[in-house]
C-alpha atoms as a PDB file:
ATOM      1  CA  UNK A   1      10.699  -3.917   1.448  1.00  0.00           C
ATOM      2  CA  UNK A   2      10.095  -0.752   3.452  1.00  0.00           C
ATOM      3  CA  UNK A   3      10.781  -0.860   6.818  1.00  0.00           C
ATOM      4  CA  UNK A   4      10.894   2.670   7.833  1.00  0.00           C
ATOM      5  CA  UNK A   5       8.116   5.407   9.225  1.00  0.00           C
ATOM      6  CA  UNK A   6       7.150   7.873   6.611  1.00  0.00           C
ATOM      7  CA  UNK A   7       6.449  11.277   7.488  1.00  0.00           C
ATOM      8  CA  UNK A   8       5.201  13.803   5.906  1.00  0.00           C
ATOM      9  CA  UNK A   9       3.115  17.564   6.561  1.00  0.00           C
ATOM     10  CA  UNK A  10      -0.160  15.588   6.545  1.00  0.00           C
ATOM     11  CA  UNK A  11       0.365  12.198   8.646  1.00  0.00           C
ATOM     12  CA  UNK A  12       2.874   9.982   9.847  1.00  0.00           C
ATOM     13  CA  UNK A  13       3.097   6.720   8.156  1.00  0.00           C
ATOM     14  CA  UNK A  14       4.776   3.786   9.855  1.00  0.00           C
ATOM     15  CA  UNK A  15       4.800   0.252  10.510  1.00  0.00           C
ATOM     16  CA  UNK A  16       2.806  -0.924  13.554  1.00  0.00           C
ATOM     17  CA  UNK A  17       3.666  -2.333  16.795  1.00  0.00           C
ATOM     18  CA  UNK A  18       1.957  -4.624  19.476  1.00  0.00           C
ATOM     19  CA  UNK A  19      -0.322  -1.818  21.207  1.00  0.00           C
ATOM     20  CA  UNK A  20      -1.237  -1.337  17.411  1.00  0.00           C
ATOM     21  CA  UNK A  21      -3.118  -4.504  16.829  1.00  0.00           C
ATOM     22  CA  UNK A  22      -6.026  -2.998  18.396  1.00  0.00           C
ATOM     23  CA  UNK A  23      -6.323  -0.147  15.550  1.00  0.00           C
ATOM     24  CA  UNK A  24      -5.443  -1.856  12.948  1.00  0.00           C
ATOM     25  CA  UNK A  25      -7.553  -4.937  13.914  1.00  0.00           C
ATOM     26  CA  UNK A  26     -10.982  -2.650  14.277  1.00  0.00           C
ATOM     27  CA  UNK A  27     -10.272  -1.287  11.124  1.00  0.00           C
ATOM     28  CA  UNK A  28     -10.023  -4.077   9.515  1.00  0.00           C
ATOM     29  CA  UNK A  29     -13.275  -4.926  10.620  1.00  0.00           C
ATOM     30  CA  UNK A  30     -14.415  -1.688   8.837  1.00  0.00           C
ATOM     31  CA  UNK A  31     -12.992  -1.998   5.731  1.00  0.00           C
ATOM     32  CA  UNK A  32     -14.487  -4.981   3.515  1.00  0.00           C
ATOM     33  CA  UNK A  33     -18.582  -4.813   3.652  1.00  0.00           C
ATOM     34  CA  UNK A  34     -18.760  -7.894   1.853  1.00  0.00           C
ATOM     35  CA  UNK A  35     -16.741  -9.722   4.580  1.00  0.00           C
ATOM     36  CA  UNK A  36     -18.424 -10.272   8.603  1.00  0.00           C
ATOM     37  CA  UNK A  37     -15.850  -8.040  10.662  1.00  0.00           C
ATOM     38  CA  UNK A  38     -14.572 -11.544  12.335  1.00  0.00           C
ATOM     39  CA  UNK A  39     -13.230 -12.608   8.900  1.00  0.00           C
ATOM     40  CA  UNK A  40     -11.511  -9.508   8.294  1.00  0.00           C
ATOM     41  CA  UNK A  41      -9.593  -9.576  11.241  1.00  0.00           C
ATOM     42  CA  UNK A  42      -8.479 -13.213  10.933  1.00  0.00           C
ATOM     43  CA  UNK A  43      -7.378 -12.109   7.528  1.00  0.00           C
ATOM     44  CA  UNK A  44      -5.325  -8.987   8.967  1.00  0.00           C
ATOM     45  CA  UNK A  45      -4.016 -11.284  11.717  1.00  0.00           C
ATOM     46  CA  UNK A  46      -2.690 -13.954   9.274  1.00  0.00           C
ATOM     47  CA  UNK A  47      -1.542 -10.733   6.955  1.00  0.00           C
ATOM     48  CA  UNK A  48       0.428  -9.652  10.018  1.00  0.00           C
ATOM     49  CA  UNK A  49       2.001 -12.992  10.746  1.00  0.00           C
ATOM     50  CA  UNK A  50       3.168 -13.721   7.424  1.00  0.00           C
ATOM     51  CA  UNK A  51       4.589 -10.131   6.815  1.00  0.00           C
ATOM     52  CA  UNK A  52       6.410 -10.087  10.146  1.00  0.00           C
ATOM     53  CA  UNK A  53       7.468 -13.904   9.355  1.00  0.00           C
ATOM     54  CA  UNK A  54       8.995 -13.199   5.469  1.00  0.00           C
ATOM     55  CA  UNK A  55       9.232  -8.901   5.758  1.00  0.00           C
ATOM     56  CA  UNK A  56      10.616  -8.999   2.300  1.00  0.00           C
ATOM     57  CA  UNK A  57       7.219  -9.517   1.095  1.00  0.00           C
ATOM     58  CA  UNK A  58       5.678  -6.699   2.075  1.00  0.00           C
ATOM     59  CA  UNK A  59       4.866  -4.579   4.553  1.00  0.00           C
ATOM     60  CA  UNK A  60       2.281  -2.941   6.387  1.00  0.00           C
ATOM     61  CA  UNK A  61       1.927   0.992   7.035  1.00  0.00           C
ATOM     62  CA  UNK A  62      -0.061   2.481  10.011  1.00  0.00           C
ATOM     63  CA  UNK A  63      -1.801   6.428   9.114  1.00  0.00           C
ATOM     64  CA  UNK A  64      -1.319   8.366  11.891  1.00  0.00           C
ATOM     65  CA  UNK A  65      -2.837  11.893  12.609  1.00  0.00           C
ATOM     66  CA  UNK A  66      -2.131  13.439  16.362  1.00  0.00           C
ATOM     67  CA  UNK A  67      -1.716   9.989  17.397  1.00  0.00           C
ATOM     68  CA  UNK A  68      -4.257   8.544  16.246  1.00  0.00           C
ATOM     69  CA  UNK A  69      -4.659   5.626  13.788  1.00  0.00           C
ATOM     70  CA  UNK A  70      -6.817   6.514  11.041  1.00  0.00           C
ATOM     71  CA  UNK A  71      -5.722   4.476   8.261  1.00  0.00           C
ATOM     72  CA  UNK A  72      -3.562   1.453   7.302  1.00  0.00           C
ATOM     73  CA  UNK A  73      -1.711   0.146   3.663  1.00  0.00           C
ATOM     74  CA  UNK A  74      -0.861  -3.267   2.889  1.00  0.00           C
ATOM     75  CA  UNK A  75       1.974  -3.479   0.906  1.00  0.00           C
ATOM     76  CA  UNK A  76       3.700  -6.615  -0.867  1.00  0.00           C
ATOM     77  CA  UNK A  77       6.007  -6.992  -3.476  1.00  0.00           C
ATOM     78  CA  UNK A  78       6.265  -9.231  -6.539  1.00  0.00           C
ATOM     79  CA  UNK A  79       8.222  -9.622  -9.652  1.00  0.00           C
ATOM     80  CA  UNK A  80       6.296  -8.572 -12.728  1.00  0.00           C
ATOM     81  CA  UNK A  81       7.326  -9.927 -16.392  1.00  0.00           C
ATOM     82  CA  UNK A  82       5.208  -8.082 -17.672  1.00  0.00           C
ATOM     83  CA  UNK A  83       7.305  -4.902 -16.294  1.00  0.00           C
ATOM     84  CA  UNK A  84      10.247  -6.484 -15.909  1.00  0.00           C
ATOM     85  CA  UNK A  85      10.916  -5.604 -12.404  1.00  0.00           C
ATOM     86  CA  UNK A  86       9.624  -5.802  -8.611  1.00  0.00           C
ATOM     87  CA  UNK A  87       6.103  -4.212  -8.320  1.00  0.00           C
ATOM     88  CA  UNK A  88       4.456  -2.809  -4.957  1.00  0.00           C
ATOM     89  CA  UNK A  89       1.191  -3.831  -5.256  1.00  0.00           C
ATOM     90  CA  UNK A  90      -0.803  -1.945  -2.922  1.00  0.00           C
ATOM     91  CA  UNK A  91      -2.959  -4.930  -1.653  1.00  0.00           C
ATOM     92  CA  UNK A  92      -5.475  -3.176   0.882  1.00  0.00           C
ATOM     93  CA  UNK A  93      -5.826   0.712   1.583  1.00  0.00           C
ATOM     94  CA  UNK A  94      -8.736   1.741   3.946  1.00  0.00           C
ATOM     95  CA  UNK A  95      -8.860   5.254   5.726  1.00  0.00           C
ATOM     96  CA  UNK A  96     -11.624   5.765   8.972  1.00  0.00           C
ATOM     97  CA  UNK A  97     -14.656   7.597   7.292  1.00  0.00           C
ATOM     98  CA  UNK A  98     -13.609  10.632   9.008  1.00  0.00           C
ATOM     99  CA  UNK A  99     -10.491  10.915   7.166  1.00  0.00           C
ATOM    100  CA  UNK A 100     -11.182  10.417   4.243  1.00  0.00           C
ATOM    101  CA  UNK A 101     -11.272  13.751   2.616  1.00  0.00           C
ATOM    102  CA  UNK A 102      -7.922  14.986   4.213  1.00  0.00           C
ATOM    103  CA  UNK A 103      -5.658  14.049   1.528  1.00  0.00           C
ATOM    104  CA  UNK A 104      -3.728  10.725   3.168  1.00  0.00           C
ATOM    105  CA  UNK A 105      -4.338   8.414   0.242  1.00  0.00           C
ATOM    106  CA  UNK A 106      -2.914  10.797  -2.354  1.00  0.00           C
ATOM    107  CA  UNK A 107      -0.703  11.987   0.280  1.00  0.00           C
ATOM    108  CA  UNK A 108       0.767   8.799   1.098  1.00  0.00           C
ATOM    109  CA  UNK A 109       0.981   7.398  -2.522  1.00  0.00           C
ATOM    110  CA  UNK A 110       3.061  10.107  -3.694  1.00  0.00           C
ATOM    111  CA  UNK A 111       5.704   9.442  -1.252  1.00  0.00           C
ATOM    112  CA  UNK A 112       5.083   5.743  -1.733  1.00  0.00           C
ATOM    113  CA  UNK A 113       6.544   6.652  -5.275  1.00  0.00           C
ATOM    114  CA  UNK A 114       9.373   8.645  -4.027  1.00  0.00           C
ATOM    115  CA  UNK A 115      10.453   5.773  -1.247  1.00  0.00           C
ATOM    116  CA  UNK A 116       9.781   2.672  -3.589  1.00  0.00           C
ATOM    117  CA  UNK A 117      12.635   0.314  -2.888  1.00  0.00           C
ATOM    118  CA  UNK A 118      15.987  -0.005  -5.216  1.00  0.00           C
ATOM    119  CA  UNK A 119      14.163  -2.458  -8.371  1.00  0.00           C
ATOM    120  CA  UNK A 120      10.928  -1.101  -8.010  1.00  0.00           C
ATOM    121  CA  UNK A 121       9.203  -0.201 -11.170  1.00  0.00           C
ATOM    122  CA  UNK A 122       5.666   0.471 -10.567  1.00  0.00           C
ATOM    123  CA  UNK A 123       3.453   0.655  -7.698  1.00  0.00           C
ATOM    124  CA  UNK A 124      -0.315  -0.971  -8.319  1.00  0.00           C
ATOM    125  CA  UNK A 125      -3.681  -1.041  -6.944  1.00  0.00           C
ATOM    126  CA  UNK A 126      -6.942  -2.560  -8.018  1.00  0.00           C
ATOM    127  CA  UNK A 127      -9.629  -0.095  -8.547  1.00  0.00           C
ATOM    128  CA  UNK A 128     -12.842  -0.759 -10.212  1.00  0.00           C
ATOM    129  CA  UNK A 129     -13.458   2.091 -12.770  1.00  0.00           C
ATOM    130  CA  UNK A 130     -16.980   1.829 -11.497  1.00  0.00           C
ATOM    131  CA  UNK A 131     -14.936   3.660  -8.287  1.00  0.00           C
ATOM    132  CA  UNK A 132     -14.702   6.711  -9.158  1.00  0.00           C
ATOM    133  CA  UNK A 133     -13.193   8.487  -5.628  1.00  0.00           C
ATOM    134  CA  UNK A 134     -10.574   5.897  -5.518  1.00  0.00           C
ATOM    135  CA  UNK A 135      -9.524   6.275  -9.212  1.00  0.00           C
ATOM    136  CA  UNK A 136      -9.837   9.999  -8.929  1.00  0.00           C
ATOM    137  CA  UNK A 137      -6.810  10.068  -6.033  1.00  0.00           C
ATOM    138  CA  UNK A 138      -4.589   6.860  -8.041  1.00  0.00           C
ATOM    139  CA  UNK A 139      -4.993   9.657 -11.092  1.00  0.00           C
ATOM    140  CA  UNK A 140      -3.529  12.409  -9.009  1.00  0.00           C
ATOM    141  CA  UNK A 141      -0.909  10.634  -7.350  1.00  0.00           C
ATOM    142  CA  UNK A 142       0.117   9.531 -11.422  1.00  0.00           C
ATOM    143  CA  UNK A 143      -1.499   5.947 -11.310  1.00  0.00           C
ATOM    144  CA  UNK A 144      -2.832   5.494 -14.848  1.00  0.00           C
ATOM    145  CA  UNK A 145      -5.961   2.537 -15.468  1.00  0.00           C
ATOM    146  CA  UNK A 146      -4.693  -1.232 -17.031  1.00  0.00           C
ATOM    147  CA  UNK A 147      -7.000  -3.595 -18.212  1.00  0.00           C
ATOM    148  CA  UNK A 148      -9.805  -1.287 -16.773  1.00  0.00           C
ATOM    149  CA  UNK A 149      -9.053  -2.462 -13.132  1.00  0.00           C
ATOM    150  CA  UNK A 150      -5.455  -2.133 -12.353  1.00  0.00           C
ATOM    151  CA  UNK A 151      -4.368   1.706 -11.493  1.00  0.00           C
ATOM    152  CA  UNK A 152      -0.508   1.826 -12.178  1.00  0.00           C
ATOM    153  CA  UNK A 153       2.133   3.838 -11.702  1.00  0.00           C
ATOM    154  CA  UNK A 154       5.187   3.137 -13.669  1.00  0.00           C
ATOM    155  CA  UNK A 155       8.487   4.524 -11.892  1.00  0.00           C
ATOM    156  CA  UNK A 156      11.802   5.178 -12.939  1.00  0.00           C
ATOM    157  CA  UNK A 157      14.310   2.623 -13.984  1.00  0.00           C
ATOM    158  CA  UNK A 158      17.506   1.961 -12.105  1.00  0.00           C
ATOM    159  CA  UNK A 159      20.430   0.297 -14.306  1.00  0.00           C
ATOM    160  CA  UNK A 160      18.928  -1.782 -16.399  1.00  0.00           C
ATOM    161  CA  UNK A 161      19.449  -5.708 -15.050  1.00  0.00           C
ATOM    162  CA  UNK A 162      22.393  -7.677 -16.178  1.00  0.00           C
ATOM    163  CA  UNK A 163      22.292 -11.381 -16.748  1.00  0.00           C
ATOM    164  CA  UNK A 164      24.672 -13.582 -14.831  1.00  0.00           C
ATOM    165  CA  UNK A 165      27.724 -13.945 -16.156  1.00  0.00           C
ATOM    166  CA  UNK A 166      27.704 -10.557 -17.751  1.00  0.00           C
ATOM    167  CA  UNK A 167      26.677  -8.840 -20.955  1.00  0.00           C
END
């Protein structure tokens, strides 16, 4: 999995730290309305525990503009039949109100594309098509709708797999 800070003209993206729990913690509390904000930090606490546990199944990226936490990614990986490879499914993404319009999302899937980890061949997110900002930026940053709720972008394949044994 990705365990490296991103960086790019519009915000630092990186993995978070003690002092970070704060941030990340309030929003969490922000970013579900269908959740009381103490439920959605227990859920981002046991997210963090498991992730830092088992890091190779996912990860969890930190949006940083002039040091300031403004937005956070949950990341974890899976093997897809259906693709026939790992997929990053992109699990939570939730920017601060204020920074929403800056870019970061498309911004930070893009790169998430160019960075994808050695087997990776697609990144997804659920999006509801009834969403139209969020399926608006997965379109831009080359996501494409499956099954009507799962944005998806397929990536390039590395050497195609070779059964044990050889072939």
């Amino acid at each position: 999995m990705l365990d490296y800070d991103l960086v790019t003209s519009k915000a630092r993206y990186r993995l978070p730290g003690r002092d970070d729990m704060p941030a990340l913690l309030r929003l969490a509390a922000q970013s579900s309305p269908h959740s009381s904000p103490e439920d959605s930090r227990d859920r981002m606490l046991r997210t963090v525990r498991e992730l830092s546990r088992r890091p190779e199944r996912g990860s969890i990226f930190l949006f940083e503009r002039k040091e300031d936490v403004v937005g956070y990614c949950v990341l974890v990986t899976h093997w897809s039949s259906l693709y026939g490879g790992n997929v990053l499914r992109i699990e939570e993404l939730f920017l601060d109100r204020d920074h929403r319009e800056d870019g970061l999302a498309e911004d930070f899937l893009q790169l998430l594309a160019q960075v994808a980890p050695a087997g990776t061949c697609a990144i997804a997110m659920d999006a509801s098509p009834s969403d139209k900002g969020t399926t608006a930026i997965c379109a831009r940053a080359g996501f494409e709708s499956r099954n009507g709720r799962i944005m998806t972008r397929m990536l390039p394949r590395d050497t195609p797999a070779t059964p044990a044994g050889g072939a």
